[in-house]
C-alpha atoms as a PDB file:
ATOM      1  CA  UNK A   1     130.609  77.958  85.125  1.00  0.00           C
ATOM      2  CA  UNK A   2     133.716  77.362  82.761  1.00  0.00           C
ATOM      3  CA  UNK A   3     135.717  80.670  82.643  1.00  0.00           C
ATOM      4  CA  UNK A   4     135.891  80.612  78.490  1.00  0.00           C
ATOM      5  CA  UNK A   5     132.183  81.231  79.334  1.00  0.00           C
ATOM      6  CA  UNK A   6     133.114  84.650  80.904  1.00  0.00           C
ATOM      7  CA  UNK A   7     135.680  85.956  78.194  1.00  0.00           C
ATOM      8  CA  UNK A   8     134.415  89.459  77.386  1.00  0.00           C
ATOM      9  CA  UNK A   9     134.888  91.535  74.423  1.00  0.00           C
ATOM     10  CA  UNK A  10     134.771  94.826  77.088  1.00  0.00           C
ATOM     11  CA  UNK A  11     138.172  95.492  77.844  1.00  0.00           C
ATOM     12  CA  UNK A  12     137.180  95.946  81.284  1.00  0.00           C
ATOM     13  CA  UNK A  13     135.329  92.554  81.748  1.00  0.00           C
ATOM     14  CA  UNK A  14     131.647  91.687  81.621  1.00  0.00           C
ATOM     15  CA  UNK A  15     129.080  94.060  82.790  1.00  0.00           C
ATOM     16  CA  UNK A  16     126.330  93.507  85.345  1.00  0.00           C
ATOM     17  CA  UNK A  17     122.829  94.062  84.279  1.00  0.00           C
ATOM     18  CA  UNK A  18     119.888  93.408  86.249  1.00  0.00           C
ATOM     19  CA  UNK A  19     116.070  94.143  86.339  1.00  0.00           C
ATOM     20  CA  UNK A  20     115.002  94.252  89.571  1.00  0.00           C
ATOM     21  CA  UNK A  21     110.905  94.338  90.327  1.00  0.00           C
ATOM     22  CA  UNK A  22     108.978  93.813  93.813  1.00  0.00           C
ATOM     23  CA  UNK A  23     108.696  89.743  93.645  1.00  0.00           C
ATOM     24  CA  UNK A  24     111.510  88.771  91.278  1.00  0.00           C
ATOM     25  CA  UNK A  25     115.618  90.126  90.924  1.00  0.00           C
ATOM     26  CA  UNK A  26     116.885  89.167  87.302  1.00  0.00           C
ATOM     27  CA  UNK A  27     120.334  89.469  86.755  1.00  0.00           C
ATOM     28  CA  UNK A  28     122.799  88.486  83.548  1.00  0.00           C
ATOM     29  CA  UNK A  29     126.202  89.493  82.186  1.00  0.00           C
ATOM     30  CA  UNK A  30     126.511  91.172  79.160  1.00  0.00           C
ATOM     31  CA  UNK A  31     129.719  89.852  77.427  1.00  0.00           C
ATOM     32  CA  UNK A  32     129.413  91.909  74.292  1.00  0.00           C
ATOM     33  CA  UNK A  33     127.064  94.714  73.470  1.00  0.00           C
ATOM     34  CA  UNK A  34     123.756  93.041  73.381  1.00  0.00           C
ATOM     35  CA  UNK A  35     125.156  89.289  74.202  1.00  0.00           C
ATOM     36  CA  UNK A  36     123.844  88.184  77.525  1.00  0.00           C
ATOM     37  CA  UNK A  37     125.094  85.076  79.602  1.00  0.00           C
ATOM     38  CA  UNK A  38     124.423  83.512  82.866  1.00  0.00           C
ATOM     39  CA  UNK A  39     120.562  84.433  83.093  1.00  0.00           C
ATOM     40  CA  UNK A  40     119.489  83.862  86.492  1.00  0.00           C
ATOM     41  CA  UNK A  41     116.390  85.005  88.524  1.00  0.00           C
ATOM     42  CA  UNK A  42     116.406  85.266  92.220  1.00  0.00           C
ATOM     43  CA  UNK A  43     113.552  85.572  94.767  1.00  0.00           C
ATOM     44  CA  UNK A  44     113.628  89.059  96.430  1.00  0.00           C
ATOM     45  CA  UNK A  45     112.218  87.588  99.461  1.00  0.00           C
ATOM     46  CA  UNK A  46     115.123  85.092  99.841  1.00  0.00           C
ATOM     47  CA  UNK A  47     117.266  88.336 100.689  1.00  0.00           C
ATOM     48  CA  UNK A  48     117.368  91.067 103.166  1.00  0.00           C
ATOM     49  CA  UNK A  49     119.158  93.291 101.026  1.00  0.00           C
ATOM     50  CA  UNK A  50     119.772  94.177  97.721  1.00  0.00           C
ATOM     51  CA  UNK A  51     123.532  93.992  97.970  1.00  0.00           C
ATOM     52  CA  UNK A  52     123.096  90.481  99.278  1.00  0.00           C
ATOM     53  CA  UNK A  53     121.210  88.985  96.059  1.00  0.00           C
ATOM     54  CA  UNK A  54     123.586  90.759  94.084  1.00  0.00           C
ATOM     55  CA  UNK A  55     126.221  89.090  95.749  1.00  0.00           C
ATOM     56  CA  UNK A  56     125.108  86.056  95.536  1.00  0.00           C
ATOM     57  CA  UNK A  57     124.536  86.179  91.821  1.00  0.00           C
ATOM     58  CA  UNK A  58     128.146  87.439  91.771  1.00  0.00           C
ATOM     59  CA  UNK A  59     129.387  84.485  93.715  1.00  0.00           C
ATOM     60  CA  UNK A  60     127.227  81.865  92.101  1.00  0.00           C
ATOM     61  CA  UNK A  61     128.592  83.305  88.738  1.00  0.00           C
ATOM     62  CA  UNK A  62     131.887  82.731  90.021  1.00  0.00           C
ATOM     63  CA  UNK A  63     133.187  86.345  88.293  1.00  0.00           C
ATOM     64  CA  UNK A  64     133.565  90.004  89.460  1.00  0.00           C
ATOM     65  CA  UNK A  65     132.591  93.221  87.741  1.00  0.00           C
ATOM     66  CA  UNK A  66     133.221  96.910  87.507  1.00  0.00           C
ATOM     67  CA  UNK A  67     130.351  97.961  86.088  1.00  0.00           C
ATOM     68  CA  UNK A  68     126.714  97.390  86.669  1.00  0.00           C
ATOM     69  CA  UNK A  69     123.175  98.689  85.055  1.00  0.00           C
ATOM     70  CA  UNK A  70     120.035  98.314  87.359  1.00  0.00           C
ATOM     71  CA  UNK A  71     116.572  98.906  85.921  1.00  0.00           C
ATOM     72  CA  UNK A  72     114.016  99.189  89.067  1.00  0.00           C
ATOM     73  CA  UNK A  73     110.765  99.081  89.629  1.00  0.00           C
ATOM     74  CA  UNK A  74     111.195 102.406  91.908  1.00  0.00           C
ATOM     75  CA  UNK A  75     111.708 106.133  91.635  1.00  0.00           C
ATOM     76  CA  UNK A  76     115.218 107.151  91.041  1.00  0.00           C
ATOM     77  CA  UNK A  77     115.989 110.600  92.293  1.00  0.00           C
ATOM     78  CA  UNK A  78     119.616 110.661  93.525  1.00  0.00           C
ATOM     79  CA  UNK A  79     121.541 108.102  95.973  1.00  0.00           C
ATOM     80  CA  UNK A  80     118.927 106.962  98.242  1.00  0.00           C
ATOM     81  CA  UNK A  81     116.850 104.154  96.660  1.00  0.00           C
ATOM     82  CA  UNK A  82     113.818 102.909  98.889  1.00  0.00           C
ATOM     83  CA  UNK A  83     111.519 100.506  97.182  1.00  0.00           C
ATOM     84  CA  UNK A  84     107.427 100.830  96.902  1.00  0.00           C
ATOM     85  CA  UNK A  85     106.846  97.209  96.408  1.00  0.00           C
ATOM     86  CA  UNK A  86     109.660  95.660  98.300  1.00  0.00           C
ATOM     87  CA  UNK A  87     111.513  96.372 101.202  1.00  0.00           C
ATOM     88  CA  UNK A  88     114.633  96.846  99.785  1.00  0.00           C
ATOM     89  CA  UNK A  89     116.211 100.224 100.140  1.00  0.00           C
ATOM     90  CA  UNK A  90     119.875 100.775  99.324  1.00  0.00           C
ATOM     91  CA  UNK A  91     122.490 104.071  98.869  1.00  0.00           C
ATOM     92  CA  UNK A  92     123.724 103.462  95.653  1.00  0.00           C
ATOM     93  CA  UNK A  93     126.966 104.882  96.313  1.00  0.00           C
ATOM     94  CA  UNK A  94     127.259 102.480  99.383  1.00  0.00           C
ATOM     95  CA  UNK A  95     126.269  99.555  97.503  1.00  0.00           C
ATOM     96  CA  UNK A  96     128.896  99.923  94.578  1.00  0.00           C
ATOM     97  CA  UNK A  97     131.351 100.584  97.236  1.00  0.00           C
ATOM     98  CA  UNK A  98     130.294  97.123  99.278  1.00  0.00           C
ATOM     99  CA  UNK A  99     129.930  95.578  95.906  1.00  0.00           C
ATOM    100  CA  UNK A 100     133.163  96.507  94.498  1.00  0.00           C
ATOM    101  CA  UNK A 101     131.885  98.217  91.605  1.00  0.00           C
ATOM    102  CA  UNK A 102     133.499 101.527  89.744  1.00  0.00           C
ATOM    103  CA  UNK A 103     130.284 101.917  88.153  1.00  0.00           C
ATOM    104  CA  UNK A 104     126.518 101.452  89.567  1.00  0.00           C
ATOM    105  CA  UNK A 105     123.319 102.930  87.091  1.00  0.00           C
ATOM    106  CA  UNK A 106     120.170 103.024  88.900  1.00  0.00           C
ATOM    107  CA  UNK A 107     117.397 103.926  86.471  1.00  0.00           C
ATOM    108  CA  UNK A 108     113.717 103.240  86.742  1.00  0.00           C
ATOM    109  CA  UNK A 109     112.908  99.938  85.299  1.00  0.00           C
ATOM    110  CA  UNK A 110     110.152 101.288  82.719  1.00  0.00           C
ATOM    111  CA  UNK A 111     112.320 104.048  82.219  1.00  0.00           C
ATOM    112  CA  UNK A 112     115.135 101.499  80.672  1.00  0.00           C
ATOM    113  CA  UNK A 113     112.037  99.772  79.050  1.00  0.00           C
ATOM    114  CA  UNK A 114     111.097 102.882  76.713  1.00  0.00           C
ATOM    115  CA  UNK A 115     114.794 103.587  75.945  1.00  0.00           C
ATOM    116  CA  UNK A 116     114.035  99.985  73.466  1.00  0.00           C
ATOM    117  CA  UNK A 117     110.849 100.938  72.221  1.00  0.00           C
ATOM    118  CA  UNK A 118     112.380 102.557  68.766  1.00  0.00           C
ATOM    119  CA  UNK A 119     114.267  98.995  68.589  1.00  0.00           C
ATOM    120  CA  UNK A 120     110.769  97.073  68.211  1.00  0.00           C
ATOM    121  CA  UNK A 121     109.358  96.236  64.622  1.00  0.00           C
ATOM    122  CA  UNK A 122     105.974  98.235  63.595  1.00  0.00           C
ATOM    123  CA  UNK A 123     104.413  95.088  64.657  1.00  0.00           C
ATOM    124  CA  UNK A 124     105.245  95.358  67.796  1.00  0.00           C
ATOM    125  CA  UNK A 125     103.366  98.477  68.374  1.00  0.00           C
ATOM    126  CA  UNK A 126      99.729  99.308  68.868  1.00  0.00           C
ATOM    127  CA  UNK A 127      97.916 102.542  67.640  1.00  0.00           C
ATOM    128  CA  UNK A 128      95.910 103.686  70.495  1.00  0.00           C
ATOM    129  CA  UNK A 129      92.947 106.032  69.843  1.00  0.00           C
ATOM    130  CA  UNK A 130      92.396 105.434  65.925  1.00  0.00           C
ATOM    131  CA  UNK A 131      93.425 106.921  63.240  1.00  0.00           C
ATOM    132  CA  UNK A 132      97.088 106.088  61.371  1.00  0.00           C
ATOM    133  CA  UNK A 133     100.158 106.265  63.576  1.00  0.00           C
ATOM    134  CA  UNK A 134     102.398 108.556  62.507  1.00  0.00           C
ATOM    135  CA  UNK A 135     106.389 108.252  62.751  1.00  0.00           C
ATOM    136  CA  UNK A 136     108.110 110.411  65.227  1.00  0.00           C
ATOM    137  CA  UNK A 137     104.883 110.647  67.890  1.00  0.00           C
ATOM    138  CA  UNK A 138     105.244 110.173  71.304  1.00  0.00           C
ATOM    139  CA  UNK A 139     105.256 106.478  71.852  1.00  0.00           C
ATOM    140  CA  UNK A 140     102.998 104.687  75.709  1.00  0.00           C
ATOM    141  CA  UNK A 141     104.191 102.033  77.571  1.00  0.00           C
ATOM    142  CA  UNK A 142     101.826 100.068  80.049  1.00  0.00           C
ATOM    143  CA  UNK A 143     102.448  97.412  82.158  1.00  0.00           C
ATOM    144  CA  UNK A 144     101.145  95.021  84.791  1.00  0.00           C
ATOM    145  CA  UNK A 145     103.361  93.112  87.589  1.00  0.00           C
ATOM    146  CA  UNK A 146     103.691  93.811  91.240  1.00  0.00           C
ATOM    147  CA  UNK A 147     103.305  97.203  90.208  1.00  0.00           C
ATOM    148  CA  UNK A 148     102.252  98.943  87.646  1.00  0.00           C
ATOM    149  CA  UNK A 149     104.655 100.460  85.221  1.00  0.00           C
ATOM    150  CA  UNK A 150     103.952 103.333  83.031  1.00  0.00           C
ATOM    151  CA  UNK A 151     106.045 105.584  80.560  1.00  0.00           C
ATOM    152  CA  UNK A 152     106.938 106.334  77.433  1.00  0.00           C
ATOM    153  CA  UNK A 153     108.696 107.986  74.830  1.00  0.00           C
ATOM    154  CA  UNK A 154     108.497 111.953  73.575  1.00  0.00           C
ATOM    155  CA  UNK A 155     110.295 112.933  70.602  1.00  0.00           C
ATOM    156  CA  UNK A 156     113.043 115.114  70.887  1.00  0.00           C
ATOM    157  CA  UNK A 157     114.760 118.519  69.024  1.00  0.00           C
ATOM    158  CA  UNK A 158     117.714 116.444  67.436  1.00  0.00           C
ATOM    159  CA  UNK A 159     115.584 113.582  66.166  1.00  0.00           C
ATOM    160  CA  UNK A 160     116.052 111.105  68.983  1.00  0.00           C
ATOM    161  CA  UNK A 161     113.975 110.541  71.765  1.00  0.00           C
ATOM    162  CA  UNK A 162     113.553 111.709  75.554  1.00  0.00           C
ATOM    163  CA  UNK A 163     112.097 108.789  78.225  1.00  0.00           C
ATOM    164  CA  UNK A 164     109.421 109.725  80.678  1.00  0.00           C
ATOM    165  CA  UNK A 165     110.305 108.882  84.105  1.00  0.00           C
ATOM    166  CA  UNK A 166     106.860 108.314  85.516  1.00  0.00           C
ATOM    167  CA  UNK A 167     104.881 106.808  88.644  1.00  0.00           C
ATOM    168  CA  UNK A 168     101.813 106.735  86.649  1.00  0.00           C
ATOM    169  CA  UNK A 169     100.633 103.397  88.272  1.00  0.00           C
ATOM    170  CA  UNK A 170      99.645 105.210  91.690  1.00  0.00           C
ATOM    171  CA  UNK A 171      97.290 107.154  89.400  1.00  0.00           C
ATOM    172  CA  UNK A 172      93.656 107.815  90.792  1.00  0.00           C
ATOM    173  CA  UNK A 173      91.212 104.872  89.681  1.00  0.00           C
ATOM    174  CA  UNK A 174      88.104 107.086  87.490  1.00  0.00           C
ATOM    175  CA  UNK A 175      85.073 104.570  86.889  1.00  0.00           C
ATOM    176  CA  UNK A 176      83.556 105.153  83.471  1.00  0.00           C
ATOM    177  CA  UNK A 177      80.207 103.613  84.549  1.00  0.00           C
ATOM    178  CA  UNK A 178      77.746 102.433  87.386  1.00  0.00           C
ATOM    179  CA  UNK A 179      79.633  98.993  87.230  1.00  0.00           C
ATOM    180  CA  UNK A 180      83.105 100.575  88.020  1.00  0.00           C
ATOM    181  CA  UNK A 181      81.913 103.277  90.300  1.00  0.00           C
ATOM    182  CA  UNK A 182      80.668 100.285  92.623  1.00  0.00           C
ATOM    183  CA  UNK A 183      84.403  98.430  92.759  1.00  0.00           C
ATOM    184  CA  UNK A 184      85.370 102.233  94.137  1.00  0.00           C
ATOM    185  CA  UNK A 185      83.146 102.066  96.526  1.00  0.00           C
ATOM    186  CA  UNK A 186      84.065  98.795  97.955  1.00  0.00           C
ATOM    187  CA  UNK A 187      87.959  99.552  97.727  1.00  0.00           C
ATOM    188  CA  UNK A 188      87.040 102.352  99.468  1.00  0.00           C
ATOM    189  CA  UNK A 189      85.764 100.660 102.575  1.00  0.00           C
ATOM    190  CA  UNK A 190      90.015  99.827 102.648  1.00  0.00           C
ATOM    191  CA  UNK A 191      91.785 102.577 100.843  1.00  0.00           C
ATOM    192  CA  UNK A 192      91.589 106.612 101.114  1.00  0.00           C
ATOM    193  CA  UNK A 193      93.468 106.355  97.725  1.00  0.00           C
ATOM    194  CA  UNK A 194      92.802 103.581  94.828  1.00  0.00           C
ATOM    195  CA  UNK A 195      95.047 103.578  92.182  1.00  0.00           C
ATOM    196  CA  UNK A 196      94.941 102.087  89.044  1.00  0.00           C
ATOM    197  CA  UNK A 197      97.864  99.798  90.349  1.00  0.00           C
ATOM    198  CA  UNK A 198      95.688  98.645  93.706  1.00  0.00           C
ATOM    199  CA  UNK A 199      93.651  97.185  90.884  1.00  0.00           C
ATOM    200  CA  UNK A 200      95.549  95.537  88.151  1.00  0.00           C
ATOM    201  CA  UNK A 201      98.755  94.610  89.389  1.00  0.00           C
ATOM    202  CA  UNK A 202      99.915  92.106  92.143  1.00  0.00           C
ATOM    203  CA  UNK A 203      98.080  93.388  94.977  1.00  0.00           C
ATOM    204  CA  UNK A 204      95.057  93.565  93.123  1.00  0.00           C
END
């Protein structure tokens, strides 16, 4: 990659950004606020570790950075970092050291997802339930890959917004009807638990 490619407006240099999911690590550079460069999406099975993909993003970029954003599809509660999907676990103070960073963000990856919900048009958006939406109502977001990602958006005091940070995927499967109580039984026969995930995402 040519260097001009990697001139930043940051005064610290380009910043690492990354969405990182049970199958797939995605990783660009953000040049500018909102300008993204060098799109590239690794295998998470090609690497033991998530320092090592990162790395090799790094390298294959041909640039360092101080500062990184993760989004992952994972709890986030503290250092530790130990994925559901994936076997990738990681401190994230130890991987900013190894990495060289100043800066490493580890947020849940739907959790990042809802923070750009008020940035999509009105047609964007579905009303669930009937009825008119309303402005300033909590805003839902659903969706399918090797997990299953739920969370949203509440409104908050000072007119902005608050993100849910939520596992709602491992939620219990409820059958509405005879049809649905039958795919229970049969997962079942497997699982003591059936979530909603077990059935709609990857494993499913």
């Amino acid at each position: 990659m040519h260097p001009a490619s990697l001139r930043s407006s940051h005064s610290d240099g380009p910043r690492l950004l990354a969405d990182i999911g049970g199958t797939n690590a995605r990783f660009a550079l953000e040049r500018a606020p909102g300008q993204l460069s060098a799109v590239r999406t690794l295998a998470c099975a090609d690497y033991a570790r998530f320092e090592d993909a990162t790395a090799a993003y790094l390298a294959g970029a041909g640039i360092a950075v101080r500062h990184a954003a993760i989004a992952i599809a994972n709890p986030v509660d503290g250092d530790a970092v130990r994925m559901t999907n994936h076997a990738w676990a990681f401190s994230t103070a130890q991987a900013a050291r190894e990495l060289g960073l100043e800066t490493l963000l580890v947020v849940n990856d739907f959790t990042a997802l809802a923070m750009a919900l008020p940035l999509l048009p009105e047609s964007s958006r579905m009303q669930v339930g009937g009825g008119t939406a309303r402005p300033g109502c909590a805003i839902g977001l659903v969706g399918a890959g090797t997990g299953l990602g739920v969370s949203g958006l509440v409104p908050a005091a000072n007119g902005g917004w608050t993100p849910l940070n939520s596992e709602g995927g491992h939620v219990a499967f409820s059958p509405a009807d005879e049809r649905e109580m039958a795919v229970l039984r049969h997962c079942w026969q497997r699982y003591p638990h059936v979530s909603a995930e077990r059935l709609v995402s990857g494993p499913g």
